[in-house]
PDB file of N, CA and C in Angstrom:
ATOM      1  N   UNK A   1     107.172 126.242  59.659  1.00  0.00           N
ATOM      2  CA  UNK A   1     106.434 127.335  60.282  1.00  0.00           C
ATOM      3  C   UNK A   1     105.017 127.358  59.707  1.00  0.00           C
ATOM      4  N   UNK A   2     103.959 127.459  61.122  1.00  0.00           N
ATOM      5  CA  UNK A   2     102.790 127.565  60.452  1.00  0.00           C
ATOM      6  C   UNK A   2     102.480 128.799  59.781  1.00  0.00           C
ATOM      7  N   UNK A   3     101.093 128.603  58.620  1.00  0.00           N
ATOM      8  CA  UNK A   3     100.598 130.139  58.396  1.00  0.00           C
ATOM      9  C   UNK A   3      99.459 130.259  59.131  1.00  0.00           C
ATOM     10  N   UNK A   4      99.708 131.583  59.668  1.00  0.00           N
ATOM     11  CA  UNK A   4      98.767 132.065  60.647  1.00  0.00           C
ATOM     12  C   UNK A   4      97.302 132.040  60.481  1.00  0.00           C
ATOM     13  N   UNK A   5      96.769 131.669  59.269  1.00  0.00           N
ATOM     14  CA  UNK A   5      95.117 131.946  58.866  1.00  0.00           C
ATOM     15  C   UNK A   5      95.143 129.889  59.379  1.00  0.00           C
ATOM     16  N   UNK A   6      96.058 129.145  59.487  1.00  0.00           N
ATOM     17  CA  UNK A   6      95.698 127.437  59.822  1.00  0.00           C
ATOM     18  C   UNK A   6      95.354 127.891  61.451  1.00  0.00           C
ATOM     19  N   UNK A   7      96.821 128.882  61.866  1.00  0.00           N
ATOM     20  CA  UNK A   7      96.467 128.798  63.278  1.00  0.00           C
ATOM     21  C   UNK A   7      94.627 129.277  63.706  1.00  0.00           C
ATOM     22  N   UNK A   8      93.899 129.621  63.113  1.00  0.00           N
ATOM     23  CA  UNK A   8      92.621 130.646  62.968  1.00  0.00           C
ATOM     24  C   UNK A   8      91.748 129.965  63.597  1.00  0.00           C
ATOM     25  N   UNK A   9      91.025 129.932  64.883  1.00  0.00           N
ATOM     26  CA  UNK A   9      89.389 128.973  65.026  1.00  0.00           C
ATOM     27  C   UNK A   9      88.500 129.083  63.764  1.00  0.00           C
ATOM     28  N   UNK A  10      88.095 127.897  63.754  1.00  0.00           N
ATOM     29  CA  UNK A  10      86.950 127.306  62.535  1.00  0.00           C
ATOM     30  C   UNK A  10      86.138 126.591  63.203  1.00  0.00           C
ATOM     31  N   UNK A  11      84.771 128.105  63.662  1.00  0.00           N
ATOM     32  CA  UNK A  11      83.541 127.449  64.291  1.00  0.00           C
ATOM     33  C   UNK A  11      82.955 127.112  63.777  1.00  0.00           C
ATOM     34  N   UNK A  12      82.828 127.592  62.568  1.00  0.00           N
ATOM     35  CA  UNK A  12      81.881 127.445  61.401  1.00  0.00           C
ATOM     36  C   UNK A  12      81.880 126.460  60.569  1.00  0.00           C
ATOM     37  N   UNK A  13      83.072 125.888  60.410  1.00  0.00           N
ATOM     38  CA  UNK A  13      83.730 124.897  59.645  1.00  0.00           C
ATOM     39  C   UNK A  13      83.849 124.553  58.200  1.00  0.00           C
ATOM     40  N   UNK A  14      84.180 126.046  57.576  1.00  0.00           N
ATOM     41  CA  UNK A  14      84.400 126.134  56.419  1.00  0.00           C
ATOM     42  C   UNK A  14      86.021 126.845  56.036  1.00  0.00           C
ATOM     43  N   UNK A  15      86.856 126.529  56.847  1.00  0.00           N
ATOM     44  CA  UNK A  15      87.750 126.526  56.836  1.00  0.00           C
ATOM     45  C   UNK A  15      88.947 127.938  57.517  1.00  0.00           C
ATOM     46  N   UNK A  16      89.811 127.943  58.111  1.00  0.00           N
ATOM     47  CA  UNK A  16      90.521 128.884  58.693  1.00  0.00           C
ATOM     48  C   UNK A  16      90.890 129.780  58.073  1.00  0.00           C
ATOM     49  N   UNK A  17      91.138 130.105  56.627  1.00  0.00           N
ATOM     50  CA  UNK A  17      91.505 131.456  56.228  1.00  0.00           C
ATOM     51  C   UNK A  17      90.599 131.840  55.701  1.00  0.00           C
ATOM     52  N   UNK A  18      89.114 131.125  55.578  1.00  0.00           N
ATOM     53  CA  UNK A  18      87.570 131.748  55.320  1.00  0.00           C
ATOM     54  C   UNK A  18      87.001 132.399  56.552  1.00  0.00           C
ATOM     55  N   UNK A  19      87.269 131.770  57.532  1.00  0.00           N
ATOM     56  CA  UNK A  19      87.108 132.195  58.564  1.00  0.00           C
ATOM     57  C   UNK A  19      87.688 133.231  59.333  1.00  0.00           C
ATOM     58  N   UNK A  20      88.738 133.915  58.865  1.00  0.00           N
ATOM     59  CA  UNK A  20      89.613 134.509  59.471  1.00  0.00           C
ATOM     60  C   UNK A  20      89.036 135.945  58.505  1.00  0.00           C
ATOM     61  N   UNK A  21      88.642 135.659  56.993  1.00  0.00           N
ATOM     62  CA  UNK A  21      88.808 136.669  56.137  1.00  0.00           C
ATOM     63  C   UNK A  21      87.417 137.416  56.820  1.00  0.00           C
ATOM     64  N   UNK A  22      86.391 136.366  57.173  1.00  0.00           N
ATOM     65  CA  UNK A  22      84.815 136.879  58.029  1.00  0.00           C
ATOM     66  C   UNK A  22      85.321 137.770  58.682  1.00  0.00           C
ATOM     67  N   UNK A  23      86.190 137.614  59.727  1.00  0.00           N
ATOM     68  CA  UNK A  23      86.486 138.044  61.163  1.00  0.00           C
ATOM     69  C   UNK A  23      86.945 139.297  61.003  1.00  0.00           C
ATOM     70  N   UNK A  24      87.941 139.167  59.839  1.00  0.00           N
ATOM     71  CA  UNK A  24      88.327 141.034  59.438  1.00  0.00           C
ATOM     72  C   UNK A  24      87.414 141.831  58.738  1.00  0.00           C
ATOM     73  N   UNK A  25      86.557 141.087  57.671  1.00  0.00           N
ATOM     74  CA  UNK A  25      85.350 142.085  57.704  1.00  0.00           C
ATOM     75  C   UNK A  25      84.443 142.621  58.300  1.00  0.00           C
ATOM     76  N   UNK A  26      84.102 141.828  59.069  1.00  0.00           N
ATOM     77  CA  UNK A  26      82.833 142.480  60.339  1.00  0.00           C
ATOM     78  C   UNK A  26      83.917 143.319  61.357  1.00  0.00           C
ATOM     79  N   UNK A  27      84.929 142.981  61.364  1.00  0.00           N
ATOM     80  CA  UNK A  27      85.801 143.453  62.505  1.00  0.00           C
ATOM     81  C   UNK A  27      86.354 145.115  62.163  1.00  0.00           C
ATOM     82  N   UNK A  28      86.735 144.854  61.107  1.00  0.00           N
ATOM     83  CA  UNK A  28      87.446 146.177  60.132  1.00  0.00           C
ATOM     84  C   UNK A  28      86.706 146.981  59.102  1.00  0.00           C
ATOM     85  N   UNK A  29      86.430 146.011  57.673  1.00  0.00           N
ATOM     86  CA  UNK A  29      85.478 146.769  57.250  1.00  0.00           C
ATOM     87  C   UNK A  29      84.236 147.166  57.577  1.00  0.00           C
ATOM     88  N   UNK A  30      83.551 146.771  58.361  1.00  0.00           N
ATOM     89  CA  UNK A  30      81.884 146.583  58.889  1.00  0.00           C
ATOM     90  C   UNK A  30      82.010 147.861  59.709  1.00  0.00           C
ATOM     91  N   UNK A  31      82.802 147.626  60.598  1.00  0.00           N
ATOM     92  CA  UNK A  31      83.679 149.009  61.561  1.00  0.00           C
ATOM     93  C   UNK A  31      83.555 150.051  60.857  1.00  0.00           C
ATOM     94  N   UNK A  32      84.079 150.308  59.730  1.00  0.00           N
ATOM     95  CA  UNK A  32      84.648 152.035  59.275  1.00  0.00           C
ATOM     96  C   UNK A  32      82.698 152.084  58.696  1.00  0.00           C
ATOM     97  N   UNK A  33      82.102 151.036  58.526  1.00  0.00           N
ATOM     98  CA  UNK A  33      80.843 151.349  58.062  1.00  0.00           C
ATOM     99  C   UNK A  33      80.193 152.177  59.378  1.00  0.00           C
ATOM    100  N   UNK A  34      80.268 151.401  59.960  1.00  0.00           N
ATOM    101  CA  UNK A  34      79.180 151.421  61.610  1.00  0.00           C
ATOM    102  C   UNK A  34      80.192 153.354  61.647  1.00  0.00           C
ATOM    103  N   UNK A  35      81.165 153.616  61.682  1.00  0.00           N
ATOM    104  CA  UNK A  35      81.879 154.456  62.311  1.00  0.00           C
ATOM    105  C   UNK A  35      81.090 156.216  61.492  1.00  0.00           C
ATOM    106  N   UNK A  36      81.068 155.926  60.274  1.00  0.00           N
ATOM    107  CA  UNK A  36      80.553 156.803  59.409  1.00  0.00           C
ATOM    108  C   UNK A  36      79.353 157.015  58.908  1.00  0.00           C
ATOM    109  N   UNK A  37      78.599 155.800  59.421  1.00  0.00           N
ATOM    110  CA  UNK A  37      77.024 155.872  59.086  1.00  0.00           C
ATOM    111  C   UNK A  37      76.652 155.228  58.094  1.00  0.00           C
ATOM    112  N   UNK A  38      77.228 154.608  57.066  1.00  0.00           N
ATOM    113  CA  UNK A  38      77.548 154.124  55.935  1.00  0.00           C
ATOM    114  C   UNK A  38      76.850 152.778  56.046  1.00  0.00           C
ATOM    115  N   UNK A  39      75.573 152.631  56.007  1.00  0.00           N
ATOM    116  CA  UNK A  39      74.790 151.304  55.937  1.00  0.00           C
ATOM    117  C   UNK A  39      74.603 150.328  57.748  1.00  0.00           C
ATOM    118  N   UNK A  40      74.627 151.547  57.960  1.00  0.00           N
ATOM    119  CA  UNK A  40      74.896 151.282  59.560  1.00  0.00           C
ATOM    120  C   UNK A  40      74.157 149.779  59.872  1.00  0.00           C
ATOM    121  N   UNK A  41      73.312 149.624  59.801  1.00  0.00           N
ATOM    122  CA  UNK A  41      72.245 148.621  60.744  1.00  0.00           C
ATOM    123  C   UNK A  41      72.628 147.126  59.685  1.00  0.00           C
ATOM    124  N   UNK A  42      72.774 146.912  58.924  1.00  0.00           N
ATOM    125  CA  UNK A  42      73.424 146.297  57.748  1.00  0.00           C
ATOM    126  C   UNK A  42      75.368 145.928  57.912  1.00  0.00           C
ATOM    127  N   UNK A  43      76.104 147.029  58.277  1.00  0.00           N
ATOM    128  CA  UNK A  43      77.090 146.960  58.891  1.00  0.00           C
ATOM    129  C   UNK A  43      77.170 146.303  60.327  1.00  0.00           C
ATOM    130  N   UNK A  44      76.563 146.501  61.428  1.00  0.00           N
ATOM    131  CA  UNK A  44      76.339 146.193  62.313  1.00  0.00           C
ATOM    132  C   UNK A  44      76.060 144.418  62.637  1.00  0.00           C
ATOM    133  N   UNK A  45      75.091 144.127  61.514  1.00  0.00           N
ATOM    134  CA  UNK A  45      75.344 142.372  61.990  1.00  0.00           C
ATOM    135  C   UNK A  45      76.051 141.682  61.699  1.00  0.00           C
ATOM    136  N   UNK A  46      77.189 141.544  60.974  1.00  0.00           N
ATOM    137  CA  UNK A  46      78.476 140.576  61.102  1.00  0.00           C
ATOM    138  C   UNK A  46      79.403 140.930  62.419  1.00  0.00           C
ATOM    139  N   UNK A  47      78.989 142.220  62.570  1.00  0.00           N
ATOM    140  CA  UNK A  47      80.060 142.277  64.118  1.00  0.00           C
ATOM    141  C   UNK A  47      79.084 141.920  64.917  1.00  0.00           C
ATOM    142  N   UNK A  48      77.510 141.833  65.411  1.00  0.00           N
ATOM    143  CA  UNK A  48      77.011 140.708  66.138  1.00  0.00           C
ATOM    144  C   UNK A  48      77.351 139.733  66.078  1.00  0.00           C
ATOM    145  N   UNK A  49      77.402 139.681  64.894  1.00  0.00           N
ATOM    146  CA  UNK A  49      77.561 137.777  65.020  1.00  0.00           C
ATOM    147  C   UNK A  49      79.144 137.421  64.917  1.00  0.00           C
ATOM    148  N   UNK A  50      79.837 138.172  64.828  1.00  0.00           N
ATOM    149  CA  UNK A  50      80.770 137.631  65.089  1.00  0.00           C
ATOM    150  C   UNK A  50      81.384 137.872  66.600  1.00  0.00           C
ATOM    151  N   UNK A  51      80.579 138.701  67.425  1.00  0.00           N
ATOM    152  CA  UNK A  51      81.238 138.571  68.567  1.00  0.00           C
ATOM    153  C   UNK A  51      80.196 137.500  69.236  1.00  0.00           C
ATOM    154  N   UNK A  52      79.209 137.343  68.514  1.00  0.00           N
ATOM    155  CA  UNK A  52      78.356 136.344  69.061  1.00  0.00           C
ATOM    156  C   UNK A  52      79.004 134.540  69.172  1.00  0.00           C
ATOM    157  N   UNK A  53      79.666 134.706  67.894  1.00  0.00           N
ATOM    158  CA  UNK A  53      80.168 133.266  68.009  1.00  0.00           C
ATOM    159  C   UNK A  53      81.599 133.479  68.721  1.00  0.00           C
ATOM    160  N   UNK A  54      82.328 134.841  68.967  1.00  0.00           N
ATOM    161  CA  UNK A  54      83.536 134.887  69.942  1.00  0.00           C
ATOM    162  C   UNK A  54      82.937 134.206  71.344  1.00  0.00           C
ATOM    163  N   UNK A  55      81.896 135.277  71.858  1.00  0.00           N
ATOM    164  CA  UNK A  55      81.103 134.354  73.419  1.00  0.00           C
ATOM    165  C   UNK A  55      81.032 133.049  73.319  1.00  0.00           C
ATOM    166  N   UNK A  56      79.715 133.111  72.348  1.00  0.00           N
ATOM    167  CA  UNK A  56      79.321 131.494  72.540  1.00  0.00           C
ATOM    168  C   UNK A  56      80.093 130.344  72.024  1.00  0.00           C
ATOM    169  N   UNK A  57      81.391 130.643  71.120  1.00  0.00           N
ATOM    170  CA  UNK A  57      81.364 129.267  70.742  1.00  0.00           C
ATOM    171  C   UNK A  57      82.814 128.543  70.908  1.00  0.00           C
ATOM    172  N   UNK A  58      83.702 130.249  70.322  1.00  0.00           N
ATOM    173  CA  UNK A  58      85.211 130.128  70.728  1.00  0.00           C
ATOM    174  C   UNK A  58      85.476 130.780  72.305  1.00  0.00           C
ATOM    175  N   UNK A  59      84.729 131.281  73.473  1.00  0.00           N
ATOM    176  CA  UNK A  59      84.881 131.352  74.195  1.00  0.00           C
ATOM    177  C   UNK A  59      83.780 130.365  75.575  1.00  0.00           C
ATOM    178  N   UNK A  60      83.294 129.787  74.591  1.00  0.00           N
ATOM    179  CA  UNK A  60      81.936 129.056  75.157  1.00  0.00           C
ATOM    180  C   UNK A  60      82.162 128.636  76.891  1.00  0.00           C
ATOM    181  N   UNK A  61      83.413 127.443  76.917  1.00  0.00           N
ATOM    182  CA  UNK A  61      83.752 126.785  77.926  1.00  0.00           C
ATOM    183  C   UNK A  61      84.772 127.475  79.142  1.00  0.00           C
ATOM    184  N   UNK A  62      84.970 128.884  78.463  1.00  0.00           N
ATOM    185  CA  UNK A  62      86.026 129.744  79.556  1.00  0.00           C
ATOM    186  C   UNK A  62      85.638 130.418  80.535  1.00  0.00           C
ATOM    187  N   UNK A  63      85.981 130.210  81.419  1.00  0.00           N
ATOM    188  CA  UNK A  63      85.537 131.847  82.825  1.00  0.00           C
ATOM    189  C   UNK A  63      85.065 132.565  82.236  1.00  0.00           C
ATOM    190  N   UNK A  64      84.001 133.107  83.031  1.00  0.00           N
ATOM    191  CA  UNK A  64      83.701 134.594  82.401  1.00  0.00           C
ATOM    192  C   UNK A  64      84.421 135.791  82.401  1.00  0.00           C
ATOM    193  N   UNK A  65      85.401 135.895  83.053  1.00  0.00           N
ATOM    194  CA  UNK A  65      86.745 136.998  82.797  1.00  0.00           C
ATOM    195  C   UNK A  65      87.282 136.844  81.695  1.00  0.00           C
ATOM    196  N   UNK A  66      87.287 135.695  81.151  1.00  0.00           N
ATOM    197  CA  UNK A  66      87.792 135.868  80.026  1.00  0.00           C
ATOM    198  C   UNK A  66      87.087 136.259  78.707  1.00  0.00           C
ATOM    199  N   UNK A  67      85.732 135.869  78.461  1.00  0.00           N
ATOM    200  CA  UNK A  67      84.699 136.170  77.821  1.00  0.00           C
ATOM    201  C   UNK A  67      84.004 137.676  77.718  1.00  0.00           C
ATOM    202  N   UNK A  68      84.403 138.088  79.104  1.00  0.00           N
ATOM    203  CA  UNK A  68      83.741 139.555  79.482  1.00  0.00           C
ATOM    204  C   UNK A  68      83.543 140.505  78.406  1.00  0.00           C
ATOM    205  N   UNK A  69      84.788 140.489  77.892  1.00  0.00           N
ATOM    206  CA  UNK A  69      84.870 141.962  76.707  1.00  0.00           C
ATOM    207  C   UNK A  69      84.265 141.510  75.540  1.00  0.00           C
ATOM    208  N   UNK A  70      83.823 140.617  74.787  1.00  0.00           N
ATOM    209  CA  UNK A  70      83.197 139.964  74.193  1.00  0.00           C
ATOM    210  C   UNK A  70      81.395 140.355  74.390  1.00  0.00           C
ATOM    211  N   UNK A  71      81.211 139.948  75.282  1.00  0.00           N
ATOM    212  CA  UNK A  71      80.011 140.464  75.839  1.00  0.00           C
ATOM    213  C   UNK A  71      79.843 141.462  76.223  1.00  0.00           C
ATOM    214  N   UNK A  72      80.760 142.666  76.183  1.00  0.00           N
ATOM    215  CA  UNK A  72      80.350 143.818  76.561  1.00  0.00           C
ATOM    216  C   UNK A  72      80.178 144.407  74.892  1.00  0.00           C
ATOM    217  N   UNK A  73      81.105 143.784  73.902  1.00  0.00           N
ATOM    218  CA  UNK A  73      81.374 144.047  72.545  1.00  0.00           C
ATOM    219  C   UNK A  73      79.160 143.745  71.918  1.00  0.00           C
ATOM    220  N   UNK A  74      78.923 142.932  72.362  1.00  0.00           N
ATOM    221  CA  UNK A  74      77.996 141.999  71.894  1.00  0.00           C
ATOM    222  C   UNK A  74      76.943 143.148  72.349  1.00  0.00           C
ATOM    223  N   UNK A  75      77.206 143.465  73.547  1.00  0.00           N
ATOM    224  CA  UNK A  75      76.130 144.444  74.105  1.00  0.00           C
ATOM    225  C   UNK A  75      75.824 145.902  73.407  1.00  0.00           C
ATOM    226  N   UNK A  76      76.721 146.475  73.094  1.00  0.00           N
ATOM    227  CA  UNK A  76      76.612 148.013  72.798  1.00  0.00           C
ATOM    228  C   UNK A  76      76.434 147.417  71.764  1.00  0.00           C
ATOM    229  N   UNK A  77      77.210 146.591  70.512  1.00  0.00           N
ATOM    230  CA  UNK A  77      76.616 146.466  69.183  1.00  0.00           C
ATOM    231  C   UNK A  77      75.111 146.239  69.147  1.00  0.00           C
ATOM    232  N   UNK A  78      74.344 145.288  69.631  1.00  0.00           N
ATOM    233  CA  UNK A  78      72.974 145.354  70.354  1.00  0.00           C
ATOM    234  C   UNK A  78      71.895 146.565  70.179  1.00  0.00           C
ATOM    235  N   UNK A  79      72.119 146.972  71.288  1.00  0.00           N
ATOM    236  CA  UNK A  79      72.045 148.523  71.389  1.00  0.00           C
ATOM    237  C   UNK A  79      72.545 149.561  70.468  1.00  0.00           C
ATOM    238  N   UNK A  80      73.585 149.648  69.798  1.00  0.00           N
ATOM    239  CA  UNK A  80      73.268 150.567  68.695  1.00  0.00           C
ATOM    240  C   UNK A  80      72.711 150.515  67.396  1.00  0.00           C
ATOM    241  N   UNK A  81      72.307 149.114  67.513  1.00  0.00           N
ATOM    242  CA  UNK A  81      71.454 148.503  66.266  1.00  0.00           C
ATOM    243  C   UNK A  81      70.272 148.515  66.842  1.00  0.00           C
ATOM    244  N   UNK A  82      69.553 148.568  67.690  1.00  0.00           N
ATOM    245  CA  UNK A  82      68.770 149.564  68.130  1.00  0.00           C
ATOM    246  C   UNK A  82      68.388 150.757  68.290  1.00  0.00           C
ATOM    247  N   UNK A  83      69.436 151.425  68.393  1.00  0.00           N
ATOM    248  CA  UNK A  83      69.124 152.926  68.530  1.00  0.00           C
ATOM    249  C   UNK A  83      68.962 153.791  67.223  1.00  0.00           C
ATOM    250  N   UNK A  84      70.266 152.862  66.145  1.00  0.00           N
ATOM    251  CA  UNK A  84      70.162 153.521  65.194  1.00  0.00           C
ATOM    252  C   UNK A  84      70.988 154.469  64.250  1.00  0.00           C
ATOM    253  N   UNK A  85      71.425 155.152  63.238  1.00  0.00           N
ATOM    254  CA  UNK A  85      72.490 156.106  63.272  1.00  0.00           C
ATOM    255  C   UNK A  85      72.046 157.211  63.514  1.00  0.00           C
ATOM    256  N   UNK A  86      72.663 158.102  63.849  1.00  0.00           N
ATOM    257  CA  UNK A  86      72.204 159.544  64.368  1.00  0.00           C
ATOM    258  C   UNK A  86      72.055 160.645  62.955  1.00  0.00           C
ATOM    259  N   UNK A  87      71.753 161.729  63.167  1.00  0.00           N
ATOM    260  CA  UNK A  87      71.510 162.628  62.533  1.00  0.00           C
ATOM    261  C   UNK A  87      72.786 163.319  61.201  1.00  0.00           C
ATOM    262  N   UNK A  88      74.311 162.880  61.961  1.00  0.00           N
ATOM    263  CA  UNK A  88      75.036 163.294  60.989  1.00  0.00           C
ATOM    264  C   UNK A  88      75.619 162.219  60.288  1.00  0.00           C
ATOM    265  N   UNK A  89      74.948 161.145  60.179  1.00  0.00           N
ATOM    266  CA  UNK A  89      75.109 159.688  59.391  1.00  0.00           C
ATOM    267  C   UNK A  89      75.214 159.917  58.127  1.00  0.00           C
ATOM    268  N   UNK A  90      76.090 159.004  57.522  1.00  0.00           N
ATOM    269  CA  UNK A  90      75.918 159.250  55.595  1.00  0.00           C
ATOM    270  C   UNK A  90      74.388 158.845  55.209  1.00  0.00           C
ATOM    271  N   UNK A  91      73.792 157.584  56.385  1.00  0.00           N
ATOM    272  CA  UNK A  91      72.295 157.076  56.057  1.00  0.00           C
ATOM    273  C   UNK A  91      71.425 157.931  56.135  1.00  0.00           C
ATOM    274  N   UNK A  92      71.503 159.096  57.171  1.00  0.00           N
ATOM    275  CA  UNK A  92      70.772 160.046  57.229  1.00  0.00           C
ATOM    276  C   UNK A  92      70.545 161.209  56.044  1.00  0.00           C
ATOM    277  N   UNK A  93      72.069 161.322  55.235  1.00  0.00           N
ATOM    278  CA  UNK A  93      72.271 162.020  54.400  1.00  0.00           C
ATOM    279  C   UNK A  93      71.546 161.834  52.661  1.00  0.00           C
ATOM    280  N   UNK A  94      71.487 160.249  53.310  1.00  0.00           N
ATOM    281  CA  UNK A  94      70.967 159.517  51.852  1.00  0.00           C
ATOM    282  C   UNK A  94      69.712 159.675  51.743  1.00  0.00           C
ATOM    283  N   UNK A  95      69.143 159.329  52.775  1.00  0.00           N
ATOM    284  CA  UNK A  95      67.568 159.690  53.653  1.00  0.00           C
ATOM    285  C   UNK A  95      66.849 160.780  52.885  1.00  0.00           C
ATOM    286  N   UNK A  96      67.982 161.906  53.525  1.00  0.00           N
ATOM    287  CA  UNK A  96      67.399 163.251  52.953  1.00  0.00           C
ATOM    288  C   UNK A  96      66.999 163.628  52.090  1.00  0.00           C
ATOM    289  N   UNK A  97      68.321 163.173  50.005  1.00  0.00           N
ATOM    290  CA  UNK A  97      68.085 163.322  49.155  1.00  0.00           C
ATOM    291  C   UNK A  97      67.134 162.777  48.580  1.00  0.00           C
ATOM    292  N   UNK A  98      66.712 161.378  49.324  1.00  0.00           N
ATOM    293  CA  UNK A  98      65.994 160.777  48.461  1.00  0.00           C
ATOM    294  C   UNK A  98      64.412 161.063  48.847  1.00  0.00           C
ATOM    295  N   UNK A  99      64.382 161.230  50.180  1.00  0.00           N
ATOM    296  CA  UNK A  99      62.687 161.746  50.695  1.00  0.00           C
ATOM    297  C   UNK A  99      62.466 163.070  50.722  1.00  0.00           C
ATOM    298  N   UNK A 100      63.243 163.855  49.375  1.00  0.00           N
ATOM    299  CA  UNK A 100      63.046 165.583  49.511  1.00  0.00           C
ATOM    300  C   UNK A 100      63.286 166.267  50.365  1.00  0.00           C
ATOM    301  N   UNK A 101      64.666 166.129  51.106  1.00  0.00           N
ATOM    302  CA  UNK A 101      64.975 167.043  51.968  1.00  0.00           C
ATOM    303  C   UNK A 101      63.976 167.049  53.292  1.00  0.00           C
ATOM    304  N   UNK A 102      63.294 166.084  54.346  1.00  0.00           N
ATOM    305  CA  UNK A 102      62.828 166.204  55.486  1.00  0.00           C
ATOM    306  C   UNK A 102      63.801 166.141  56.415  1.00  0.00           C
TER     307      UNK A 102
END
């Protein structure tokens, strides 16, 4: 029986359970960052790039139905690394103490 981190794509090619361990950090931890404000814009680019290399590299050659959610993933991350964290962000909170309360 295989272990599941061999079964893993290795776009990168530094190996499948390195690759797999990436995929849960931007995926999971990077997440509860982005979710709470917690280094938001900093949090935010491993889940670009990792849905970036889901599109382009492990979904490169497939229909676009299959790719779709990927690229919709790719999009709003995009865009909220643009926009920014909002007002009740922990970044905002940090903001505050440190530039005297504006």
């Amino acid at each position: 029986m295989r272990d599941r981190s061999t079964m893993f794509p290795d776009p990168l090619g530094i190996g499948s359970s390195a690759s797999l361990s990436l995929a849960i950090f931007g995926e999971v931890i990077c997440s509860l960052g982005f979710i709470v404000g917690a280094f938001y814009r900093l949090a935010l680019i491993p889940m670009i790039f990792t849905m970036c290399i889901a599109f382009f590299v492990i979904h490169g050659a497939d229909p676009f139905a299959v790719k779709e959610l990927a690229l919709v993933y790719l999009a709003i991350f995009v865009l909220m690394y643009i926009a920014g964290p909002g007002n009740y962000s922990v970044d905002r909170l940090i903001a505050k103490k440190i530039g005297g309360g504006k």
